[in-house]
PDB file of N, CA and C in Angstrom:
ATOM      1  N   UNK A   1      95.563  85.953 106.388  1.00  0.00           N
ATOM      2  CA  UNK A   1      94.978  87.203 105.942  1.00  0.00           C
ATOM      3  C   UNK A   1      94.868  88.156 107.127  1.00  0.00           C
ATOM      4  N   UNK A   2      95.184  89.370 106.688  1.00  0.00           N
ATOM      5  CA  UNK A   2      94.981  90.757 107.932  1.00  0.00           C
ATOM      6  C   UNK A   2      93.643  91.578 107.303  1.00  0.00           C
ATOM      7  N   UNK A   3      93.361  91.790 108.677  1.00  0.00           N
ATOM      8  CA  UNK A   3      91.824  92.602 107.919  1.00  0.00           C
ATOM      9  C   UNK A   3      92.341  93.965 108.353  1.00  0.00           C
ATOM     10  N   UNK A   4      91.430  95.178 108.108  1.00  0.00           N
ATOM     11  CA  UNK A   4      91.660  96.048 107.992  1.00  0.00           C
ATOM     12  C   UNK A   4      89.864  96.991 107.520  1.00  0.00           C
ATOM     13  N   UNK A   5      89.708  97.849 108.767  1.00  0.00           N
ATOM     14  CA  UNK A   5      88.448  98.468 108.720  1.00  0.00           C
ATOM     15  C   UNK A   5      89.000 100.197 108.365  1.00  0.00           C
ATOM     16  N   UNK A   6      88.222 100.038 106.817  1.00  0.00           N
ATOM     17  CA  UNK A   6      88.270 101.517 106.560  1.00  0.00           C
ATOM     18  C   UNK A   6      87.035 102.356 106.383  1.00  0.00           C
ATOM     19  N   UNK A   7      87.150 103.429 105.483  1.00  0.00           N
ATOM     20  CA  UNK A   7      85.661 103.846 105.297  1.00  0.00           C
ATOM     21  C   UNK A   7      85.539 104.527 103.726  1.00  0.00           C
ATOM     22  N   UNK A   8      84.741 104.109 103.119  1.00  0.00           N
ATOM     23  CA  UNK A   8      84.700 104.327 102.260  1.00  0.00           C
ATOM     24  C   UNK A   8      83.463 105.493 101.406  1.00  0.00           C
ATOM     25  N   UNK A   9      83.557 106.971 101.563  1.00  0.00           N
ATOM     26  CA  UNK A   9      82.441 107.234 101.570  1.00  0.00           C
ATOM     27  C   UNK A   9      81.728 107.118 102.749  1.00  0.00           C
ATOM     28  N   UNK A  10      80.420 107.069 103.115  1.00  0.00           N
ATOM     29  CA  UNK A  10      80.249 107.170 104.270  1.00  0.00           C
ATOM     30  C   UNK A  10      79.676 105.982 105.182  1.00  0.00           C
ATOM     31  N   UNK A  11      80.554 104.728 104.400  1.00  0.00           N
ATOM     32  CA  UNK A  11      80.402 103.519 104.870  1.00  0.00           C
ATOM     33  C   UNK A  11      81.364 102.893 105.455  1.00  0.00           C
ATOM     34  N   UNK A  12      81.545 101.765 106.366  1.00  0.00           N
ATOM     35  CA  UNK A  12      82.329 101.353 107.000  1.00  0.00           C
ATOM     36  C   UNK A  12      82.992  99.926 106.004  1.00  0.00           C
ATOM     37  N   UNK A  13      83.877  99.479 105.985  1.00  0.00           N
ATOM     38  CA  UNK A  13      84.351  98.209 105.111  1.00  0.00           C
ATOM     39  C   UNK A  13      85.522  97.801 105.243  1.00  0.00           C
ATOM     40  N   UNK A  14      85.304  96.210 105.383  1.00  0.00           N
ATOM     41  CA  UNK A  14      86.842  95.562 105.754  1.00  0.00           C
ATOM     42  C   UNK A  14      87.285  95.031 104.539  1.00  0.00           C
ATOM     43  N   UNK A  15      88.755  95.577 104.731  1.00  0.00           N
ATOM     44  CA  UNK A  15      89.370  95.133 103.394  1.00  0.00           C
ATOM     45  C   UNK A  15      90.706  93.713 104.155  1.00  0.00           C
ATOM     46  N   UNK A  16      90.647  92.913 103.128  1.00  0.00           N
ATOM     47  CA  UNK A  16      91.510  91.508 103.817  1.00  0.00           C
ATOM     48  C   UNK A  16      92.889  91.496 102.780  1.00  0.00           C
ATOM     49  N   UNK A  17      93.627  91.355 103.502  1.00  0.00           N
ATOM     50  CA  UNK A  17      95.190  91.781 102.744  1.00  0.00           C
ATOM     51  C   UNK A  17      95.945  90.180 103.212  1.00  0.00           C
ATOM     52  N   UNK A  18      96.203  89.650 102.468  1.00  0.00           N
ATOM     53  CA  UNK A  18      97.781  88.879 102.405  1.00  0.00           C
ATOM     54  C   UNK A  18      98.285  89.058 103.179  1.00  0.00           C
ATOM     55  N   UNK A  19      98.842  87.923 104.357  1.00  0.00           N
ATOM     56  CA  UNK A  19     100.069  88.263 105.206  1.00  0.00           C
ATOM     57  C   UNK A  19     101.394  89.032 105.087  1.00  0.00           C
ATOM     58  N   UNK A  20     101.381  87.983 103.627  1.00  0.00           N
ATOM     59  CA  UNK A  20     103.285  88.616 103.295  1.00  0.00           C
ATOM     60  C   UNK A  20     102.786  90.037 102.913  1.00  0.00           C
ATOM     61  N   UNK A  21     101.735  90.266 102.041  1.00  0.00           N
ATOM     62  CA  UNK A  21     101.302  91.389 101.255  1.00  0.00           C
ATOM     63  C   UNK A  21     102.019  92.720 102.659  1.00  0.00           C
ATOM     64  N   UNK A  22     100.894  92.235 103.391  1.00  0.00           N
ATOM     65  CA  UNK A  22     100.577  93.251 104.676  1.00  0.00           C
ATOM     66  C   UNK A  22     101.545  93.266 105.394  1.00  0.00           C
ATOM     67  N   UNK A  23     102.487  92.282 105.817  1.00  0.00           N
ATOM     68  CA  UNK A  23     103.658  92.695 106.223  1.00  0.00           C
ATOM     69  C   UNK A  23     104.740  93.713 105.515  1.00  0.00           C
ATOM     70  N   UNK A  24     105.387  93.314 104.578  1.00  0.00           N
ATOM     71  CA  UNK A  24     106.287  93.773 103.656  1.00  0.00           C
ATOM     72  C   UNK A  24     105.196  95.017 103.432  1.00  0.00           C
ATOM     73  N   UNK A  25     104.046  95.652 103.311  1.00  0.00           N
ATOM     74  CA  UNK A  25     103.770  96.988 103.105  1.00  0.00           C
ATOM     75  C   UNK A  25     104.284  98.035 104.998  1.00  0.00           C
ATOM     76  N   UNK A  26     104.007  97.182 105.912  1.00  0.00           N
ATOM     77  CA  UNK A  26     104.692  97.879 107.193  1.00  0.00           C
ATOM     78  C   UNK A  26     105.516  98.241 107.265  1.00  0.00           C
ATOM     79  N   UNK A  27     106.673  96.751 106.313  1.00  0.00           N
ATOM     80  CA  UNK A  27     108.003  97.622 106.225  1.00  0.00           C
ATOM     81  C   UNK A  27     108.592  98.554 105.679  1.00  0.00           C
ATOM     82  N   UNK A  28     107.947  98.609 104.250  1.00  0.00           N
ATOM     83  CA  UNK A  28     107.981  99.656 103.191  1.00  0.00           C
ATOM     84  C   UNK A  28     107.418 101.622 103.877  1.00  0.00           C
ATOM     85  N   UNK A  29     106.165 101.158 104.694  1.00  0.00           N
ATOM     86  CA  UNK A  29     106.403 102.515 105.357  1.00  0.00           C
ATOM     87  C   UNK A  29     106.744 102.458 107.264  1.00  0.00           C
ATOM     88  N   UNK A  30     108.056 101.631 107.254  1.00  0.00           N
ATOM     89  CA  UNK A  30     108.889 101.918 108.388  1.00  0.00           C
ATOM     90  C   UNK A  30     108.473 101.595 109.428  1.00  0.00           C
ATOM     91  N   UNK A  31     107.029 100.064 109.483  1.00  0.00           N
ATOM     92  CA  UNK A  31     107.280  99.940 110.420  1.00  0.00           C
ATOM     93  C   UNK A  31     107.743  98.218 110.814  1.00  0.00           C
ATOM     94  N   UNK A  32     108.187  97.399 111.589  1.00  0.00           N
ATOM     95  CA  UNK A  32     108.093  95.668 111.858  1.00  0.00           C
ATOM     96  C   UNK A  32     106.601  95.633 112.075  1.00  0.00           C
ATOM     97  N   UNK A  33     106.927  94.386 111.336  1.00  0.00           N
ATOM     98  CA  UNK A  33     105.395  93.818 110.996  1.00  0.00           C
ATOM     99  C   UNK A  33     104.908  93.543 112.009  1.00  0.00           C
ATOM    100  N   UNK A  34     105.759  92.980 113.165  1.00  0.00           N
ATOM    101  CA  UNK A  34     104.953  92.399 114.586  1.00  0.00           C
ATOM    102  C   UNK A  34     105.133  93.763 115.529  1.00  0.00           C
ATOM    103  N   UNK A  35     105.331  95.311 115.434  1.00  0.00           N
ATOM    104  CA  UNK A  35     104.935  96.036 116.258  1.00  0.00           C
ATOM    105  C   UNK A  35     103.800  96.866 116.123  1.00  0.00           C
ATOM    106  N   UNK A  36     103.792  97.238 117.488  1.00  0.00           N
ATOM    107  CA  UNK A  36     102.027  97.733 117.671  1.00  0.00           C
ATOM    108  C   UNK A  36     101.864  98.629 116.895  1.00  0.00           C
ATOM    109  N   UNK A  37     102.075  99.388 116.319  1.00  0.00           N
ATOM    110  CA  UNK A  37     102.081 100.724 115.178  1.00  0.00           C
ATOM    111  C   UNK A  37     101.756  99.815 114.021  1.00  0.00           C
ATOM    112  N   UNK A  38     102.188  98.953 113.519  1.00  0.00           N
ATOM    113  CA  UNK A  38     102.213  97.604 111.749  1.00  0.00           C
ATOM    114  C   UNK A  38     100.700  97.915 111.372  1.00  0.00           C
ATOM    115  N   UNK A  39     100.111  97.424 112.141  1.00  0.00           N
ATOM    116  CA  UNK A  39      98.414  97.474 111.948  1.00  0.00           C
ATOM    117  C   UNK A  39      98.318  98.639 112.040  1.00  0.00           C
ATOM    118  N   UNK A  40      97.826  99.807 112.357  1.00  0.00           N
ATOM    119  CA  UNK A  40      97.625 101.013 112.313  1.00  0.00           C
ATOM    120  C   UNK A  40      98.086 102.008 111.186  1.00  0.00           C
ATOM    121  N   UNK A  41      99.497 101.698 111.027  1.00  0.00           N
ATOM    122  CA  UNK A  41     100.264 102.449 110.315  1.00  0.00           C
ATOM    123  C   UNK A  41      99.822 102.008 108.664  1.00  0.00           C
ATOM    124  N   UNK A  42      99.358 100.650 108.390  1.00  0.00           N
ATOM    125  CA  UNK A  42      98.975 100.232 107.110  1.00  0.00           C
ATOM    126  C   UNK A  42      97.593 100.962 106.735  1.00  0.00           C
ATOM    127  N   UNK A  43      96.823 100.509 107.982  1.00  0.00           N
ATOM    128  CA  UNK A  43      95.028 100.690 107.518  1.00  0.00           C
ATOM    129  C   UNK A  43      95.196 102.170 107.078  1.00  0.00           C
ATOM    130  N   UNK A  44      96.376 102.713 108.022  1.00  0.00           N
ATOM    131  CA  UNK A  44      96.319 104.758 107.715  1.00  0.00           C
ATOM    132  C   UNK A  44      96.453 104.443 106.037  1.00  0.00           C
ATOM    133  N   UNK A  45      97.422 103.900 105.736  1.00  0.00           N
ATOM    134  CA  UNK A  45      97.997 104.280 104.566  1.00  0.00           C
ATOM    135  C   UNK A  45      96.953 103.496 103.685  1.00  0.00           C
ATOM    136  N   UNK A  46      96.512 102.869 103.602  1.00  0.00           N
ATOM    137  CA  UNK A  46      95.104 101.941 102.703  1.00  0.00           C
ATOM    138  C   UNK A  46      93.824 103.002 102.663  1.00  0.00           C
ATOM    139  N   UNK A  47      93.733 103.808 104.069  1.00  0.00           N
ATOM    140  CA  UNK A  47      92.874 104.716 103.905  1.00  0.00           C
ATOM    141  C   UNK A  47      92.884 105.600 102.699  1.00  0.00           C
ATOM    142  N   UNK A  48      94.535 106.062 103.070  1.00  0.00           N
ATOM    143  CA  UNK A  48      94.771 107.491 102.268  1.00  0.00           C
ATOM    144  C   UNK A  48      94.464 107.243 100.630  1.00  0.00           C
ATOM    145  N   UNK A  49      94.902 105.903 100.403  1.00  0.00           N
ATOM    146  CA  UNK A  49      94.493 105.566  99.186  1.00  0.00           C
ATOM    147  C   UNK A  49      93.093 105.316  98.795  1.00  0.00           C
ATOM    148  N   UNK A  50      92.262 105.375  99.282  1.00  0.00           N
ATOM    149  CA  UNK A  50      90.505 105.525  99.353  1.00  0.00           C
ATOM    150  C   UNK A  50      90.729 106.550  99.222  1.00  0.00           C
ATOM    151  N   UNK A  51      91.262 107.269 100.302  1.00  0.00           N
ATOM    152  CA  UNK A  51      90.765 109.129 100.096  1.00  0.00           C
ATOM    153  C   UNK A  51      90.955 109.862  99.033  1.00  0.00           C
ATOM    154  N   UNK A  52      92.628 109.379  98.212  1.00  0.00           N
ATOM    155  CA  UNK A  52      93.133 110.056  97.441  1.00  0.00           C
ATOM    156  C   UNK A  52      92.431 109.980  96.326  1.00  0.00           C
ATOM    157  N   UNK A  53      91.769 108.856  95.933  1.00  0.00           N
ATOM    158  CA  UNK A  53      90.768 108.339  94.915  1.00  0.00           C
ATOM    159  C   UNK A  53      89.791 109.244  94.838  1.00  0.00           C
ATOM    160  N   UNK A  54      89.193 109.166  96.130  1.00  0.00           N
ATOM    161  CA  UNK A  54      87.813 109.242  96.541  1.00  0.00           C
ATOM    162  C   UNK A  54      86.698 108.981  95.562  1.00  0.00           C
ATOM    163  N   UNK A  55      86.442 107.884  95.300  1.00  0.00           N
ATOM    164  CA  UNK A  55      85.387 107.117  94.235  1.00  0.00           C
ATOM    165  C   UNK A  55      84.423 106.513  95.630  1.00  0.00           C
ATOM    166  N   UNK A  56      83.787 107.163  95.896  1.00  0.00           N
ATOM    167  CA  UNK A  56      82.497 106.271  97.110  1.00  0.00           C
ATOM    168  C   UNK A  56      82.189 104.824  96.584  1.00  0.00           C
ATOM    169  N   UNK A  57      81.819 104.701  95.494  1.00  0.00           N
ATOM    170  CA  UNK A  57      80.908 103.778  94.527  1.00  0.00           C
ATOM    171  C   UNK A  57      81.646 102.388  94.478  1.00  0.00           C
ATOM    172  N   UNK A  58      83.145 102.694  94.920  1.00  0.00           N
ATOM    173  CA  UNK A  58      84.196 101.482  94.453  1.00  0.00           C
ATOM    174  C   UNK A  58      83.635 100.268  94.665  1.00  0.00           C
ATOM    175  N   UNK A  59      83.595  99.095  93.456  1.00  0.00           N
ATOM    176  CA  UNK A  59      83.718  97.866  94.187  1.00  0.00           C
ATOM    177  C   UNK A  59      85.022  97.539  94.351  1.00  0.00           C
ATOM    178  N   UNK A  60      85.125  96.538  94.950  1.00  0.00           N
ATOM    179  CA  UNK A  60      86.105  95.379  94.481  1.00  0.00           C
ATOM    180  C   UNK A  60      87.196  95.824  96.246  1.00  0.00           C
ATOM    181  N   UNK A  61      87.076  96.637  96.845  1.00  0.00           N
ATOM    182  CA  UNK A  61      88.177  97.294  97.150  1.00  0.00           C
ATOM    183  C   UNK A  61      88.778  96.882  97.833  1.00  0.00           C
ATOM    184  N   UNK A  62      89.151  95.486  98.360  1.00  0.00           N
ATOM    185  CA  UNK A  62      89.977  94.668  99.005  1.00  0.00           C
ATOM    186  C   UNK A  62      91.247  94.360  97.724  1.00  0.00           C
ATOM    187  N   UNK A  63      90.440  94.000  96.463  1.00  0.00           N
ATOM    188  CA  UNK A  63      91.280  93.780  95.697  1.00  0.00           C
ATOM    189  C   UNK A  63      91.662  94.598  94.792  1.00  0.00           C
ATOM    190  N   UNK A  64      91.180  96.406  94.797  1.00  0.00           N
ATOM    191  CA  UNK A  64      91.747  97.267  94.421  1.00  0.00           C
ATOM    192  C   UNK A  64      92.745  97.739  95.016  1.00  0.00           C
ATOM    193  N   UNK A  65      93.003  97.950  96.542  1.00  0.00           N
ATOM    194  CA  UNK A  65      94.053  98.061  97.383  1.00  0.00           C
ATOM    195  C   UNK A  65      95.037  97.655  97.542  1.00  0.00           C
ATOM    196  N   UNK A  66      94.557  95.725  97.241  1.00  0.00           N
ATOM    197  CA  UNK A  66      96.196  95.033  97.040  1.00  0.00           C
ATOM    198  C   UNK A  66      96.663  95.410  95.803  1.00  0.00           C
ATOM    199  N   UNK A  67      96.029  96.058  94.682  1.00  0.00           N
ATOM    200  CA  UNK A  67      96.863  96.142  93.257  1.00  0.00           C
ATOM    201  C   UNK A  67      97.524  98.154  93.853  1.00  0.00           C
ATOM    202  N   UNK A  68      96.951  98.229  94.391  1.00  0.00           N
ATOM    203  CA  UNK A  68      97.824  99.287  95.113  1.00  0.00           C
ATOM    204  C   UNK A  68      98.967  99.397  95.977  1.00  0.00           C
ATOM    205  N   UNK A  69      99.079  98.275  96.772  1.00  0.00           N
ATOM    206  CA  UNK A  69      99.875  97.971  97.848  1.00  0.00           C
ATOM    207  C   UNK A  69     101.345  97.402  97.170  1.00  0.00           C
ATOM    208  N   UNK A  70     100.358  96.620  96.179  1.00  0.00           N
ATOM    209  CA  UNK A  70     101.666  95.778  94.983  1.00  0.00           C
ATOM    210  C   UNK A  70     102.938  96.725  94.181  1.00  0.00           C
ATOM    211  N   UNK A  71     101.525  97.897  93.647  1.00  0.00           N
ATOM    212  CA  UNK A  71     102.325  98.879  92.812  1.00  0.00           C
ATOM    213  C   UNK A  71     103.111  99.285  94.094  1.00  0.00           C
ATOM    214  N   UNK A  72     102.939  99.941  94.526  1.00  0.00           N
ATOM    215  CA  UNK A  72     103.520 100.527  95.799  1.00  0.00           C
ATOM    216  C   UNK A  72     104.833 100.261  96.262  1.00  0.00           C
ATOM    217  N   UNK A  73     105.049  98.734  96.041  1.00  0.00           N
ATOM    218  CA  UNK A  73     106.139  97.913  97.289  1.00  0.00           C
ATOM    219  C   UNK A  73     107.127  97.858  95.805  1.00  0.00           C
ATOM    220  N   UNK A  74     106.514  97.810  94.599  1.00  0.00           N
ATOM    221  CA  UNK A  74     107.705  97.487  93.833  1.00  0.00           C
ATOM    222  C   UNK A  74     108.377  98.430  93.288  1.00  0.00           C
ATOM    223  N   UNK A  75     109.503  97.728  92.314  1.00  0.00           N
ATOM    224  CA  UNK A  75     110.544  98.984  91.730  1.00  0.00           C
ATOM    225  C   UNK A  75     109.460  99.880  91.169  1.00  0.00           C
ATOM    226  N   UNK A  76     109.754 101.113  91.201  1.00  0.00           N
ATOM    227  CA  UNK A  76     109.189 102.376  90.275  1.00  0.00           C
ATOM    228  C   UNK A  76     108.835 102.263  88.815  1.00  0.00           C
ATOM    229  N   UNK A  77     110.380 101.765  88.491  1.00  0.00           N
ATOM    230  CA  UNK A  77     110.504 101.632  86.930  1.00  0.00           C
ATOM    231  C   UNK A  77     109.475 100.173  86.613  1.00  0.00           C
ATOM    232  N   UNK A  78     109.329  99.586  87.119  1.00  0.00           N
ATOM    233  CA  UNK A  78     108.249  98.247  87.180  1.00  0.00           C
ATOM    234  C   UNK A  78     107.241  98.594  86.871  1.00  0.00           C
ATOM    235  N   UNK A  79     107.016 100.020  88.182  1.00  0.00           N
ATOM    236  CA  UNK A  79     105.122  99.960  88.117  1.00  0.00           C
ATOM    237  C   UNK A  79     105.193 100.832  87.066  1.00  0.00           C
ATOM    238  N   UNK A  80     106.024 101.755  86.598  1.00  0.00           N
ATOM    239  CA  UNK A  80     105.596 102.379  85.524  1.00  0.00           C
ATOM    240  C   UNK A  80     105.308 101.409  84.326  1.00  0.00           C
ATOM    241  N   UNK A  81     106.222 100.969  83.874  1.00  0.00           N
ATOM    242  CA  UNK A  81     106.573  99.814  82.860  1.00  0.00           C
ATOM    243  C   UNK A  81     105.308  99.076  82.643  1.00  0.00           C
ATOM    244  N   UNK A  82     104.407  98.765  83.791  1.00  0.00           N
ATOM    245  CA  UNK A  82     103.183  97.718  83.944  1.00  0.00           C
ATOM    246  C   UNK A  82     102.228  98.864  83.004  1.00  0.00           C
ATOM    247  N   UNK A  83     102.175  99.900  84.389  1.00  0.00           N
ATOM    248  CA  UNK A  83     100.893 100.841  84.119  1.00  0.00           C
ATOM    249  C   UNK A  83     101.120 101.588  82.814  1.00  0.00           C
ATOM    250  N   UNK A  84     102.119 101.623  82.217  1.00  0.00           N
ATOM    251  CA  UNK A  84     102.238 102.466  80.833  1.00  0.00           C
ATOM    252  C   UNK A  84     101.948 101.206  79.589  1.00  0.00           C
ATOM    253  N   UNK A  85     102.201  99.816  79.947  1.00  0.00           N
ATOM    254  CA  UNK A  85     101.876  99.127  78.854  1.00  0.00           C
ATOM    255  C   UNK A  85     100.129  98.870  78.943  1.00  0.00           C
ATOM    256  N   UNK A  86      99.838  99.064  80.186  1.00  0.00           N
ATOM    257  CA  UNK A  86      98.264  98.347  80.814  1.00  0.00           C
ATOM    258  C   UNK A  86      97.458  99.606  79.812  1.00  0.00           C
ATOM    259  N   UNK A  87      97.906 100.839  79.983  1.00  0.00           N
ATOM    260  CA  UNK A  87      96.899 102.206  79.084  1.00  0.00           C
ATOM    261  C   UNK A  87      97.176 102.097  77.638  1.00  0.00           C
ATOM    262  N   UNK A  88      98.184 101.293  77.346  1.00  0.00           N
ATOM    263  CA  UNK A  88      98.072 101.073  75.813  1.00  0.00           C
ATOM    264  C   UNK A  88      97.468 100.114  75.350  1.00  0.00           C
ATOM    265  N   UNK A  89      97.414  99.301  76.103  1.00  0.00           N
ATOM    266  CA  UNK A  89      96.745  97.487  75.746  1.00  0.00           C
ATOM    267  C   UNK A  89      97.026  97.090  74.856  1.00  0.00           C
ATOM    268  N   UNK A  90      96.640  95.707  74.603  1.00  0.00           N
ATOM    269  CA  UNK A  90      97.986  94.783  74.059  1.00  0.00           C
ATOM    270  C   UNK A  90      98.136  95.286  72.937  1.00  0.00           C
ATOM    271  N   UNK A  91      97.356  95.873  71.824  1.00  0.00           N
ATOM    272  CA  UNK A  91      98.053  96.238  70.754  1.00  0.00           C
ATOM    273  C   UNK A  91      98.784  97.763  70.239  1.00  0.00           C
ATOM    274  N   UNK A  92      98.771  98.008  71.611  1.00  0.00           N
ATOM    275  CA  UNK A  92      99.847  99.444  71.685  1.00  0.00           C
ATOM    276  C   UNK A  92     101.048  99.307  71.287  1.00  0.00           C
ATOM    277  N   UNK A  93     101.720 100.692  70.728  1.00  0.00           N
ATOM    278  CA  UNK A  93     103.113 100.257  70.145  1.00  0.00           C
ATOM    279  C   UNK A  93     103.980 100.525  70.875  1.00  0.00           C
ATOM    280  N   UNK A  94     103.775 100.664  72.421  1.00  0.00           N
ATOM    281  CA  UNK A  94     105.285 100.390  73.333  1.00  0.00           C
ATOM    282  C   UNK A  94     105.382  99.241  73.823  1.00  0.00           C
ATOM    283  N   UNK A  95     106.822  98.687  74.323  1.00  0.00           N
ATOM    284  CA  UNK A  95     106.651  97.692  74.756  1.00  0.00           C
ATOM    285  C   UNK A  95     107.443  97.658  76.245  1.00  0.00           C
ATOM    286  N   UNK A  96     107.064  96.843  76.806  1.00  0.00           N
ATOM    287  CA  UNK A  96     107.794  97.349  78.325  1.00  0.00           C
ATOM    288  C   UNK A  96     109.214  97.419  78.497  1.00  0.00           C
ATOM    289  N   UNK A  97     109.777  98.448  78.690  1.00  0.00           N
ATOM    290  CA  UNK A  97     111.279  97.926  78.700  1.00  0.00           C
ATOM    291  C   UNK A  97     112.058  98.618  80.403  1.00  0.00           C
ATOM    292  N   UNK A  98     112.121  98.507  80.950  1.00  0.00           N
ATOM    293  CA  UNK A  98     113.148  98.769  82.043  1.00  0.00           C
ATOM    294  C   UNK A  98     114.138  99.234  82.265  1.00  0.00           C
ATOM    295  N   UNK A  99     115.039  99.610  80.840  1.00  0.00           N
ATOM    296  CA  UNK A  99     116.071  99.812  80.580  1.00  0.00           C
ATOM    297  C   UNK A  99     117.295  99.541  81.357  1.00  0.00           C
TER     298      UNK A  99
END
């Protein structure tokens, strides 16, 4: 696990990420996982996603971040596919397709 100190609101909080998670997100924004920028360059981007939210109140947010990091790293058409069946719930009448 990689930790990672952000702020949430006007509190301080470590969020703990998955190795592979946290690697493969360095690479996704350009950087190797084992250079000195990897750590920095993630927590920026974990921030921005607090900020972009900006919900102070959040719980959970170690494990709101990785469902962010997840959407993030995968195909497009995936995360749409997830997040468009997830707002209909299960007895919505689309069904996921990828085409």
């Amino acid at each position: 696990m990689k930790r990672y100190h952000v702020t949430l609101g006007s509190k301080r909080t470590t969020v703990s990420l998955d190795t592979l998670l946290s690697d493969l997100l360095a690479i996704r924004l350009g950087c190797m996982p084992w250079s000195p920028d990897a750590h920095l360059t993630v927590r920026l981007w974990l921030q921005q996603q607090l900020d972009r939210d900006n919900d102070p109140g959040r719980c959970l947010v170690s494990q709101w971040l990785r469902d962010e990091a997840l959407l993030f790293l995968v195909d497009k058409s995936l995360s749409e596919a997830y997040l468009d069946d997830l707002l209909d719930g299960p007895s919505g009448s689309k069904s996921a397709s990828l085409g």
